[in-house]
C-alpha atoms as a PDB file:
ATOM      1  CA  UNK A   1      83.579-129.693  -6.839  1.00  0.00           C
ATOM      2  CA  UNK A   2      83.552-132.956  -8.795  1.00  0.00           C
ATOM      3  CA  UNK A   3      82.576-136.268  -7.172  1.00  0.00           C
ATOM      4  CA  UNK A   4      86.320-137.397  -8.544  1.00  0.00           C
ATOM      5  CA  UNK A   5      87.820-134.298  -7.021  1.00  0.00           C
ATOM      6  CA  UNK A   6      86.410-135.751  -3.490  1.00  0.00           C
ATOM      7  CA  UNK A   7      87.280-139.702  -4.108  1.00  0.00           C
ATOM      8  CA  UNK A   8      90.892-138.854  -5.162  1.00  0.00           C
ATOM      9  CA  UNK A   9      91.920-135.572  -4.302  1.00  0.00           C
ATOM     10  CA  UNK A  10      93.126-132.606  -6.034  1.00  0.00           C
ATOM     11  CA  UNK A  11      96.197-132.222  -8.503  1.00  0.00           C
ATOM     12  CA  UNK A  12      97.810-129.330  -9.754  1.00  0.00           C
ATOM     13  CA  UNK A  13     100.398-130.748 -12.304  1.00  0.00           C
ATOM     14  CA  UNK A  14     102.456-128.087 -14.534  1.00  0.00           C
ATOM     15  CA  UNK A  15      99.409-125.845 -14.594  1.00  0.00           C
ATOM     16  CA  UNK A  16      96.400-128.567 -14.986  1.00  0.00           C
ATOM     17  CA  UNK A  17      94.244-129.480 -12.514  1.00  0.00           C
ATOM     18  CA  UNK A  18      92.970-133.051 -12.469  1.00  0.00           C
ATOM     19  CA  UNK A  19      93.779-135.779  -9.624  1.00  0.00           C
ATOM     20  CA  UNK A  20      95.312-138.762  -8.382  1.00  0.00           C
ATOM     21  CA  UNK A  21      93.975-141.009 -10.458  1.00  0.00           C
ATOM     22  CA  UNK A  22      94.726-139.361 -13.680  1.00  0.00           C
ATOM     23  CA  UNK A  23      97.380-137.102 -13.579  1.00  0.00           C
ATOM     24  CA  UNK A  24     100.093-138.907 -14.981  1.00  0.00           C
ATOM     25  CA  UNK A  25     104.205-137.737 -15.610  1.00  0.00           C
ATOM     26  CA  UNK A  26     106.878-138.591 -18.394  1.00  0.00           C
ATOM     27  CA  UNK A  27     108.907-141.839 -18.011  1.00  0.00           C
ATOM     28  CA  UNK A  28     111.522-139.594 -18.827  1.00  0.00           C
ATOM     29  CA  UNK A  29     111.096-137.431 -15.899  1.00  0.00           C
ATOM     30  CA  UNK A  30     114.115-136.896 -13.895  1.00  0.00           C
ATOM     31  CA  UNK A  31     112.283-137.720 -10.731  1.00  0.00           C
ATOM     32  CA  UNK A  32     111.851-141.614 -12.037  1.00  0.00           C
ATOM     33  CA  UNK A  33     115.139-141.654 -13.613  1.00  0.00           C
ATOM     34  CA  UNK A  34     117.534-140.806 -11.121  1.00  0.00           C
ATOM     35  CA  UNK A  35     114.796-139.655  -7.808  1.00  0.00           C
ATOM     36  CA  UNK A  36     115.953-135.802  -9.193  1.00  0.00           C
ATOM     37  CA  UNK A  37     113.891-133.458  -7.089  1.00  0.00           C
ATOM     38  CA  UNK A  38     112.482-132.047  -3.929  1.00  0.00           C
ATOM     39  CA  UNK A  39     109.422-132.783  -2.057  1.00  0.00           C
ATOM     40  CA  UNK A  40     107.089-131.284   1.254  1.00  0.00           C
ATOM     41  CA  UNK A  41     104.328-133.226   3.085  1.00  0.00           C
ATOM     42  CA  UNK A  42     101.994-130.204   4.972  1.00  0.00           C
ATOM     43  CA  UNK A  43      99.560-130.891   6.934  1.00  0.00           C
ATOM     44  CA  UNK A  44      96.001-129.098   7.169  1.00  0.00           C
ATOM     45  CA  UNK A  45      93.473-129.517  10.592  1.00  0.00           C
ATOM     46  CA  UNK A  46      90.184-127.712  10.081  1.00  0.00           C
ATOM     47  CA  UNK A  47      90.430-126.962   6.353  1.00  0.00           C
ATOM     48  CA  UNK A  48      93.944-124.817   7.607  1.00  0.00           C
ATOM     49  CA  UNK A  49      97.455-125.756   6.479  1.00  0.00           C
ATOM     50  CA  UNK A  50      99.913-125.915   9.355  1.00  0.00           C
ATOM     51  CA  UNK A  51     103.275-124.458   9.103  1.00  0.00           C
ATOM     52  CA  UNK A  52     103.218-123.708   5.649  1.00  0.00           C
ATOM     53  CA  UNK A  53     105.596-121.169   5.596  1.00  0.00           C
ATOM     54  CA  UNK A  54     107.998-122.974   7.813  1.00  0.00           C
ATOM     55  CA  UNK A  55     107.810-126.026   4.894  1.00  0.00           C
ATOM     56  CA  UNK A  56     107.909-123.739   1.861  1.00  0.00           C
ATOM     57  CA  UNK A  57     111.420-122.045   3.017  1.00  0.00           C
ATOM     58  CA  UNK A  58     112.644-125.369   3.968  1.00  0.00           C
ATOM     59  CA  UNK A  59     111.918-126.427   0.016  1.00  0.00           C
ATOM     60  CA  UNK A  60     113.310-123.469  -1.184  1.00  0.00           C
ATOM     61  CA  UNK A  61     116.381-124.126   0.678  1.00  0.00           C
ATOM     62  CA  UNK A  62     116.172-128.356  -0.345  1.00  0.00           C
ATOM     63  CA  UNK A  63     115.729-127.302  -4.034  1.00  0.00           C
ATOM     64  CA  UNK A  64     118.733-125.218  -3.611  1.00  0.00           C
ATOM     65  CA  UNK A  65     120.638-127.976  -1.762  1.00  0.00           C
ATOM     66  CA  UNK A  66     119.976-129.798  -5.269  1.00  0.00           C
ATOM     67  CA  UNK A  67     120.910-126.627  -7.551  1.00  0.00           C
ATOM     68  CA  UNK A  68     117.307-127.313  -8.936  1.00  0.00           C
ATOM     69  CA  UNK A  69     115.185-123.210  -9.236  1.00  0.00           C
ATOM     70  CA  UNK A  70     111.846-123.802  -7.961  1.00  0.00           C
ATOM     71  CA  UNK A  71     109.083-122.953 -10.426  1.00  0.00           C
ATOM     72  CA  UNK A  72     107.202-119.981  -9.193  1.00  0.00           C
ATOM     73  CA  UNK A  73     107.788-117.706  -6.376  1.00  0.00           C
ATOM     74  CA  UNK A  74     107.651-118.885  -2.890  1.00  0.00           C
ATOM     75  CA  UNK A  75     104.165-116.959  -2.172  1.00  0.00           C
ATOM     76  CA  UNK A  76     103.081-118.154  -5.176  1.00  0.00           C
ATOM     77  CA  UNK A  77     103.155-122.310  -4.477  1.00  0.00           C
ATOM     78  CA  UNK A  78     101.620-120.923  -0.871  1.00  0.00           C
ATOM     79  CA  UNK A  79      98.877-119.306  -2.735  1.00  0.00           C
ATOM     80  CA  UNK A  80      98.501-122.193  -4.971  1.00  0.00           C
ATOM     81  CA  UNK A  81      98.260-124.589  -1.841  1.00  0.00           C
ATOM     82  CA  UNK A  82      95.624-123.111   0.097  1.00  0.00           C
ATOM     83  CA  UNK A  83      93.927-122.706  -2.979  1.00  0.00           C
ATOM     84  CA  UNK A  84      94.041-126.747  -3.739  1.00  0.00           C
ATOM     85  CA  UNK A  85      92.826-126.936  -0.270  1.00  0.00           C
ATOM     86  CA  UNK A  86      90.183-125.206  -0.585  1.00  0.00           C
ATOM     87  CA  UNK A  87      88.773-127.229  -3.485  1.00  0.00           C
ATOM     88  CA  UNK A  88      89.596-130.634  -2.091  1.00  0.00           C
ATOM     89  CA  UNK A  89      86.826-129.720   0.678  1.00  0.00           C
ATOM     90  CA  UNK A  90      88.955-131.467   3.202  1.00  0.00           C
ATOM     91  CA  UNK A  91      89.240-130.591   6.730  1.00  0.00           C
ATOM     92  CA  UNK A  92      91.965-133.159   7.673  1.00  0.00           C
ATOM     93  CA  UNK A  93      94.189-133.410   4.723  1.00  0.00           C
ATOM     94  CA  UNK A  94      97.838-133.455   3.550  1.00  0.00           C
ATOM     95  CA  UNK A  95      99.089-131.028   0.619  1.00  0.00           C
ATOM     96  CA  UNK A  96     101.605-132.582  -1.092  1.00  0.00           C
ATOM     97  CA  UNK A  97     104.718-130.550  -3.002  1.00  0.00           C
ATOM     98  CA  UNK A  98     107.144-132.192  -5.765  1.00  0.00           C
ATOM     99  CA  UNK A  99     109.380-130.782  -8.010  1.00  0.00           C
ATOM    100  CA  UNK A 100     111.822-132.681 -10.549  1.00  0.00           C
ATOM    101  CA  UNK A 101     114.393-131.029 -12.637  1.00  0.00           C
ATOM    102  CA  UNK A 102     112.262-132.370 -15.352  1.00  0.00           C
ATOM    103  CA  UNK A 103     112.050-134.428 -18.330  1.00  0.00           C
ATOM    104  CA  UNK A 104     114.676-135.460 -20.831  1.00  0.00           C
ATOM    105  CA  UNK A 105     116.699-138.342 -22.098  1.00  0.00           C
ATOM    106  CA  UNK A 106     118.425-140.591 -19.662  1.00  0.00           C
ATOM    107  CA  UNK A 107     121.825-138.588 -18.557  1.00  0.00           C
ATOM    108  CA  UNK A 108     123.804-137.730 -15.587  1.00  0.00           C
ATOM    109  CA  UNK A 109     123.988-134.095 -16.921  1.00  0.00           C
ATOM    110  CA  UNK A 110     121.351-131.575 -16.338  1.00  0.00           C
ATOM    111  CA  UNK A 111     118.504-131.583 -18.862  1.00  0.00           C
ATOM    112  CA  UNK A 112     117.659-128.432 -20.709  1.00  0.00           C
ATOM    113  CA  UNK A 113     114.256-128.484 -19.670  1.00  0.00           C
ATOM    114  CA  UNK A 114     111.419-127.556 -17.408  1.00  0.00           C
ATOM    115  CA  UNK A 115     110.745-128.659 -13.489  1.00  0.00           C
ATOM    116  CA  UNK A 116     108.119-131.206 -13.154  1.00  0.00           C
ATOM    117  CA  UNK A 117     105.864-129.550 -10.540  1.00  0.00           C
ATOM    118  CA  UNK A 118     103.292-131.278  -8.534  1.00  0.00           C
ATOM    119  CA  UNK A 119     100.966-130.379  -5.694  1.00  0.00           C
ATOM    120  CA  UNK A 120      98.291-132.565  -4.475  1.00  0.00           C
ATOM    121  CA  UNK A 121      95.709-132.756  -1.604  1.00  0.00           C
ATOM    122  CA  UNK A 122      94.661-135.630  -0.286  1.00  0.00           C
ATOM    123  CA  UNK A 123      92.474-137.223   2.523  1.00  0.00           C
ATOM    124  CA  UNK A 124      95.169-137.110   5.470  1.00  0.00           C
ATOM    125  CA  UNK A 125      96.444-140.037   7.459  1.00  0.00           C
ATOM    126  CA  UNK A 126      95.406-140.188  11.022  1.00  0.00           C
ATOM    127  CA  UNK A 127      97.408-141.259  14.145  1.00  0.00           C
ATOM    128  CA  UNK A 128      95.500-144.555  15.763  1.00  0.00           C
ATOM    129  CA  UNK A 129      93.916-142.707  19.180  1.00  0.00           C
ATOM    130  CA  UNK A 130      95.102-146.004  21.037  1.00  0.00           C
ATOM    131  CA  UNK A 131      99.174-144.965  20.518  1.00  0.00           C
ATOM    132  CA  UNK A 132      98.815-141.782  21.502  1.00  0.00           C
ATOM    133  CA  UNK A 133      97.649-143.707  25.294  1.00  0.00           C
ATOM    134  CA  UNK A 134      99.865-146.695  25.315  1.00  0.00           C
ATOM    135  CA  UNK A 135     102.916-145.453  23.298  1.00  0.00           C
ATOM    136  CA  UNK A 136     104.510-147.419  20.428  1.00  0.00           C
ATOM    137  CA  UNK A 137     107.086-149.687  19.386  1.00  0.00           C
ATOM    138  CA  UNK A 138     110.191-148.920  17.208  1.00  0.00           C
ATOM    139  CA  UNK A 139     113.048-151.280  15.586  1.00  0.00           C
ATOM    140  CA  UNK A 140     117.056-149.945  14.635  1.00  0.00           C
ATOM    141  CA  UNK A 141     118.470-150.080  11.573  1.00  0.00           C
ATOM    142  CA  UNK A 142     122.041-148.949  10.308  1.00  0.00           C
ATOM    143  CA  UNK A 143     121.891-145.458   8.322  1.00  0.00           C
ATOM    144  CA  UNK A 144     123.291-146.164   5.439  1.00  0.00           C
ATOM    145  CA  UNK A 145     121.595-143.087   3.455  1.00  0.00           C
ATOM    146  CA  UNK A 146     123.618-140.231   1.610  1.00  0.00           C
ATOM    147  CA  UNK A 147     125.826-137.483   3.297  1.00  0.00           C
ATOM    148  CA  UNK A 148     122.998-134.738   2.756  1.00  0.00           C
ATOM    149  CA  UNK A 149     119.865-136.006   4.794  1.00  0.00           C
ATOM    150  CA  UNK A 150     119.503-132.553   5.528  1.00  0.00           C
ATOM    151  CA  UNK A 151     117.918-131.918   2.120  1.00  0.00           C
ATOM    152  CA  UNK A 152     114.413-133.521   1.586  1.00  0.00           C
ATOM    153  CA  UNK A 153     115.035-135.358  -1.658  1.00  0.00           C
ATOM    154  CA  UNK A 154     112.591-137.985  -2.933  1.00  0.00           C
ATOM    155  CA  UNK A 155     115.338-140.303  -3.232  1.00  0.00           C
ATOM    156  CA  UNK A 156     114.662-142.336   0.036  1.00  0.00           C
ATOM    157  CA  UNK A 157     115.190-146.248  -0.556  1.00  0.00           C
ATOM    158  CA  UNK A 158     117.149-146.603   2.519  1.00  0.00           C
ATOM    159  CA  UNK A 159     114.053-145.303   4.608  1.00  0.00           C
ATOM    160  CA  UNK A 160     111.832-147.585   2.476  1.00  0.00           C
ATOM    161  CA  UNK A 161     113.945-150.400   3.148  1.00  0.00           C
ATOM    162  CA  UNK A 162     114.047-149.542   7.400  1.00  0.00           C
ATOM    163  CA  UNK A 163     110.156-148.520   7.062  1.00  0.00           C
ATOM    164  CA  UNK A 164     109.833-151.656   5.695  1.00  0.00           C
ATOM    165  CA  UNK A 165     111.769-153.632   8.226  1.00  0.00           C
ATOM    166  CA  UNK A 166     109.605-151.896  11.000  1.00  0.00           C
ATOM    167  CA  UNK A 167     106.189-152.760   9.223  1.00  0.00           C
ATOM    168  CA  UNK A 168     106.597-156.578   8.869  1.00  0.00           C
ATOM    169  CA  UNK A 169     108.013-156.844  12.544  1.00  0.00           C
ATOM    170  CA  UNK A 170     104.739-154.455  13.569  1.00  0.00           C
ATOM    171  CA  UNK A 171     106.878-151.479  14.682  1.00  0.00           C
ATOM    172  CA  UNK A 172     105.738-147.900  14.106  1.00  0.00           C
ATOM    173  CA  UNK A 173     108.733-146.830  13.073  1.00  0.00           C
ATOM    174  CA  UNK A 174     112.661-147.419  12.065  1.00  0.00           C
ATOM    175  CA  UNK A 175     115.178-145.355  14.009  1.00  0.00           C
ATOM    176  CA  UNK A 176     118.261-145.037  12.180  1.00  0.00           C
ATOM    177  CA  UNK A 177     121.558-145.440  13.835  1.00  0.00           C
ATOM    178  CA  UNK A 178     125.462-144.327  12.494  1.00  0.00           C
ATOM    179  CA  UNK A 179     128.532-144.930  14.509  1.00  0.00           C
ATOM    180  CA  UNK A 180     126.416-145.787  17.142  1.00  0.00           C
ATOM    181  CA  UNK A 181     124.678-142.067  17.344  1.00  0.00           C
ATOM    182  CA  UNK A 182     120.792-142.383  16.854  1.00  0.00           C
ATOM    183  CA  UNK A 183     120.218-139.760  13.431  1.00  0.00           C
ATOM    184  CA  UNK A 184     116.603-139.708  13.122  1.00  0.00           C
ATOM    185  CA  UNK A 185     113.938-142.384  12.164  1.00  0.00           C
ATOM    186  CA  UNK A 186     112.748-143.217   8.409  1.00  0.00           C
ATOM    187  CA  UNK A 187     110.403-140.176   8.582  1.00  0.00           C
ATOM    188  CA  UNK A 188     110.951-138.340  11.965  1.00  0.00           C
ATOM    189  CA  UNK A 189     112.924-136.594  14.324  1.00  0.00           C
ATOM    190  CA  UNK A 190     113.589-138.366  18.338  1.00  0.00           C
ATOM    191  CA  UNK A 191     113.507-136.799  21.224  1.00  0.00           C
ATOM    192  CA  UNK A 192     114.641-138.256  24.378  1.00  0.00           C
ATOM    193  CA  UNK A 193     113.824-137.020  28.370  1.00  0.00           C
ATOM    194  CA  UNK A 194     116.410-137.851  31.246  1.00  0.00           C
ATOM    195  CA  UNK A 195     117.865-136.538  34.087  1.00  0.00           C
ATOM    196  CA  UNK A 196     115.484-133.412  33.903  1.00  0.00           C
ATOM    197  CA  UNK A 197     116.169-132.291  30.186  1.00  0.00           C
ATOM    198  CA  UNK A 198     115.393-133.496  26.862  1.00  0.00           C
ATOM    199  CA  UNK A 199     117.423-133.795  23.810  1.00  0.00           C
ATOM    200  CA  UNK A 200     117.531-134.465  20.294  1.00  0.00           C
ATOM    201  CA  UNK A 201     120.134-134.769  17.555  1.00  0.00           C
ATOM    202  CA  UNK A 202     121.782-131.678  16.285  1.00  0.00           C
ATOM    203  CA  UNK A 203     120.135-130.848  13.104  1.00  0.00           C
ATOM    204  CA  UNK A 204     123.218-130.907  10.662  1.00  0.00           C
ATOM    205  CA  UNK A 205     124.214-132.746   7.456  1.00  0.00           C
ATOM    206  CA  UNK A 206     123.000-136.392   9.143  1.00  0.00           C
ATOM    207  CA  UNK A 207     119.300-135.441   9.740  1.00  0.00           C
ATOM    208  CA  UNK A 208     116.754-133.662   8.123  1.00  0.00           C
ATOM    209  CA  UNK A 209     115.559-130.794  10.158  1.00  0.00           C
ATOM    210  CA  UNK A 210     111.888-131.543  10.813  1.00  0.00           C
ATOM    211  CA  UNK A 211     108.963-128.738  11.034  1.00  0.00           C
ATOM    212  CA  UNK A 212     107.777-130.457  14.170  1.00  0.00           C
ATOM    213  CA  UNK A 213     110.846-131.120  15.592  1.00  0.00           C
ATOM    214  CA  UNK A 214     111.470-127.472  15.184  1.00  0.00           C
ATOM    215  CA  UNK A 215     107.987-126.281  16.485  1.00  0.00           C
ATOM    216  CA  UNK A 216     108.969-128.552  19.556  1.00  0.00           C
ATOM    217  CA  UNK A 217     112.103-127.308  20.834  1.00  0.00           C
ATOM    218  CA  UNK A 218     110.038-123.867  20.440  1.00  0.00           C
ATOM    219  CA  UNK A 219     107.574-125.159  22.523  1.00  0.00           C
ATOM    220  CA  UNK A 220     109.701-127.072  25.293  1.00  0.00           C
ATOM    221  CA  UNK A 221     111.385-124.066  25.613  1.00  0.00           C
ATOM    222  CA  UNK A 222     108.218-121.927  26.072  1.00  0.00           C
ATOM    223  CA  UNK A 223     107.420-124.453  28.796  1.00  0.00           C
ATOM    224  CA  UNK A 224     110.766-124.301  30.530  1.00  0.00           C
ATOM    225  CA  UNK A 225     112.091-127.665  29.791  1.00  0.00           C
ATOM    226  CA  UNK A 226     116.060-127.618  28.680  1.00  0.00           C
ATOM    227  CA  UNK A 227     116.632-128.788  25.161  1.00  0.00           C
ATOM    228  CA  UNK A 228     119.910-129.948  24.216  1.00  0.00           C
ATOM    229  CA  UNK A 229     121.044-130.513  20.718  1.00  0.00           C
ATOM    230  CA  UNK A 230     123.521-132.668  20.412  1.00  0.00           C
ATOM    231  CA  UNK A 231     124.590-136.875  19.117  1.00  0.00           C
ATOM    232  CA  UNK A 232     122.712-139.135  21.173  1.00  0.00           C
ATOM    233  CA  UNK A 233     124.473-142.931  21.330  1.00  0.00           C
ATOM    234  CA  UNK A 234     122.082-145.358  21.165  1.00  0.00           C
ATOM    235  CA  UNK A 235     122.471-147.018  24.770  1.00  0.00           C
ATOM    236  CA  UNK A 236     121.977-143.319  26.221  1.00  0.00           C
ATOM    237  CA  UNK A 237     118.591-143.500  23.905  1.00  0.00           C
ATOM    238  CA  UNK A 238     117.591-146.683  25.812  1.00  0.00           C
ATOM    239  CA  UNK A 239     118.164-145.517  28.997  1.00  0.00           C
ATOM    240  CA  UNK A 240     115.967-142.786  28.266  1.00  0.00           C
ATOM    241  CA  UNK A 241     113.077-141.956  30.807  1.00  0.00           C
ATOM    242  CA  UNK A 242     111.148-141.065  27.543  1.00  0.00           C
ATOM    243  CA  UNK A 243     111.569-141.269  23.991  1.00  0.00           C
ATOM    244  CA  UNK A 244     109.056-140.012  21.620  1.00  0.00           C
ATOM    245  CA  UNK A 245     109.122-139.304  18.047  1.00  0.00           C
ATOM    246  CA  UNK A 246     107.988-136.331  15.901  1.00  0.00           C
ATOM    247  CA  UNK A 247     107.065-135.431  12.397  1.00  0.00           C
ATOM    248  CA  UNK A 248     104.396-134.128   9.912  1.00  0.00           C
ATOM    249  CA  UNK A 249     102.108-137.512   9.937  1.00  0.00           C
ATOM    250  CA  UNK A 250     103.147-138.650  13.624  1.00  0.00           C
ATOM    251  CA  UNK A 251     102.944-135.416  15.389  1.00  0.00           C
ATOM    252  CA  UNK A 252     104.787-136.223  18.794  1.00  0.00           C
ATOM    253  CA  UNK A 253     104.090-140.035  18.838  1.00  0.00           C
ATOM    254  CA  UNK A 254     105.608-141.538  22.612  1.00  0.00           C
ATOM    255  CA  UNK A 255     108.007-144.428  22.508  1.00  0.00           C
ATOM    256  CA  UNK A 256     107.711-147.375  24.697  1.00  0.00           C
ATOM    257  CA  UNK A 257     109.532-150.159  23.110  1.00  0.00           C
ATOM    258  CA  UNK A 258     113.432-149.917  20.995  1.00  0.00           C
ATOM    259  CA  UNK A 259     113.862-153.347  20.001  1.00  0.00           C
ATOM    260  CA  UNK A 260     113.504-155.496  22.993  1.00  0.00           C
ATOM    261  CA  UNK A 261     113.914-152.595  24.923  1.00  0.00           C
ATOM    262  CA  UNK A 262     111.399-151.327  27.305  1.00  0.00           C
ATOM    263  CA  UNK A 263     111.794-147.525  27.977  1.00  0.00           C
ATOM    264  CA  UNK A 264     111.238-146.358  30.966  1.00  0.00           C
ATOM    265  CA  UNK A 265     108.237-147.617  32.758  1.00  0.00           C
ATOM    266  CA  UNK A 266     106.817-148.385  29.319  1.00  0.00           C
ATOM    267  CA  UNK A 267     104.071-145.930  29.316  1.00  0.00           C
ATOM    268  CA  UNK A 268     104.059-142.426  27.581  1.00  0.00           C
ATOM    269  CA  UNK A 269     105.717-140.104  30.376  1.00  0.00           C
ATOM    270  CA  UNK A 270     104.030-136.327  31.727  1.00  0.00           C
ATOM    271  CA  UNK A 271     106.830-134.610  29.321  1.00  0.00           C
ATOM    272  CA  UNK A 272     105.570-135.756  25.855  1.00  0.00           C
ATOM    273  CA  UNK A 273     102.339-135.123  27.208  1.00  0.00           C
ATOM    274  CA  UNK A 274     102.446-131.604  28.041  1.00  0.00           C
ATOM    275  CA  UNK A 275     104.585-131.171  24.894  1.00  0.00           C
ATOM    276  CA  UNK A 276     101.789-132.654  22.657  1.00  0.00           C
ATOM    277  CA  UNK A 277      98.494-130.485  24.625  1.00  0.00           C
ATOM    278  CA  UNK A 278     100.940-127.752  23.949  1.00  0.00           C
ATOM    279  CA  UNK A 279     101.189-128.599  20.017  1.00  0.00           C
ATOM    280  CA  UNK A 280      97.289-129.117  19.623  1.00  0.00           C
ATOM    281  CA  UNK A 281      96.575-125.815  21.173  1.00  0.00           C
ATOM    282  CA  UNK A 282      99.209-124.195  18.468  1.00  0.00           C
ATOM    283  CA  UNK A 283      96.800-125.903  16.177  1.00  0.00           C
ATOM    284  CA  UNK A 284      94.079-125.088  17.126  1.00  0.00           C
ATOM    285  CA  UNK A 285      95.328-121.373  17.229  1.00  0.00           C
ATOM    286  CA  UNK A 286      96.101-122.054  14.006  1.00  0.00           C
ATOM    287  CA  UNK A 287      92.841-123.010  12.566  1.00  0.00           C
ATOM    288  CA  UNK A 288      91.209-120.197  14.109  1.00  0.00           C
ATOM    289  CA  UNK A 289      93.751-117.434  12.468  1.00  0.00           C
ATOM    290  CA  UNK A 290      95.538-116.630  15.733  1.00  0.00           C
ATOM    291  CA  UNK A 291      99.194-117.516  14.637  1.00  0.00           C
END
């Protein structure tokens, strides 16, 4: 492995390896023109991607959300994953998936060309230790995104913009809010505890359906907890004994602040908690080959 390979990760980019800091696409790509295409963020503890399948089928079914035919086979991008993984020398890492409908002058109409198809591994992003224990803060913001959040498209301004928001008033996150029904934040799922049950909004055309949203609902489940999908309005939200968020970089991050709302007692509560030891333990089941 190249010293390059370790400073900047690995690319594979339409069948050439190289990395981040040279692998370059057309101007004309699809992707820059109009944000044409599909994308996955997996993550990988001990040198092991986690729920890769779970993220490949839910690209397959993005890409065909988009009418846009994925590149290679399903088991094939898997393959080609672990492989890139397994280069990069990374134990903590994130893979990275992207696929345009390609390259070709600037038009509405769909180019007669090939996908643009990207996967990269990368160094991953770690969770600050000190939120995990004292919980975070979030802001609200309006969704004002497209009618198909359930399709992970790289065309995500509106997030940007909320993500944004929450950065310069030092939030952790944005959670998005439509007719006063809490969707999702910029890039996770919420889950909130009360009255002895938790809940989360329904996974439909407002939200994209999260790999560790889904994973948790498996896993409050296995634990006995009721999980309700359904629309959450926002004061219900703030009312909430617990609110926590969940997603590929965050994992199940606790909520202690909405706005200049305190939740709860304003301390991470037992129920994220035994949610979250349950979700390292898949992990580490993971890493050792045991699921």
């Amino acid at each position: 492995m190249e010293e390059q390979d370790v400073i900047s990760g690995v690319v594979w980019l339409n069948g050439k390896l190289t990395d981040y800091s040279t692998a370059t696409v057309s101007i004309e790509d699809r992707g820059f023109y109009f944000g044409d295409g599909v994308y996955e963020v997996i993550r990988v503890y001990d040198g092991k991607p986690f729920g890769l399948d779970r993220h490949l089928n839910r690209l397959e079914r993005s890409a065909a959300g988009i009418e846009l035919a994925l590149p290679m086979p399903l088991a094939e991008i898997g393959e080609l994953a672990k492989d890139l993984t397994r280069r990069s020398g990374r134990e903590n890492a994130e893979i990275y998936i992207q696929i345009t409908r390609g390259r070709g002058r600037r038009n509405h109409v769909f180019p007669e060309s090939e996908p643009t198809f990207l996967v990269g591994v990368r160094e991953g992003r770690r969770i600050p230790a000190e939120l995990l224990h004292t919980g975070c803060s979030v802001i609200t913001r309006p969704d004002e995104r497209w009618a198909r959040c359930n399709l992970k498209t790289i065309g995500l301004l509106p997030n940007v913009l909320a993500k944004e928001a929450a950065h310069r008033l030092g939030a952790a996150e944005a959670l998005l809010v439509r007719d006063g029904l809490v969707t999702e934040g910029t890039s996770s799922n919420v889950f909130i505890w009360k009255a002895g049950g938790l809940a989360t909004p329904v996974a439909d055309n407002r939200i994209l359906p999260g790999i560790t949203r889904e994973i948790t609902i498996e896993l409050a489940r296995k634990l006995g907890y009721e999980v309700a999908e359904r629309d959450i309005p926002l004061g219900e939200l703030l009312d909430a004994d617990e609110v926590f968020i969940t997603g590929t970089t965050v994992e199940m991050m606790p909520v202690v602040k909405v706005d200049d709302h305190r939740i709860g007692n304003g301390m991470p509560g037992d129920v994220r908690g035994d949610l979250h030891a349950a979700f390292m333990d898949l992990i580490q089941r993971n890493s050792k080959g045991e699921v």
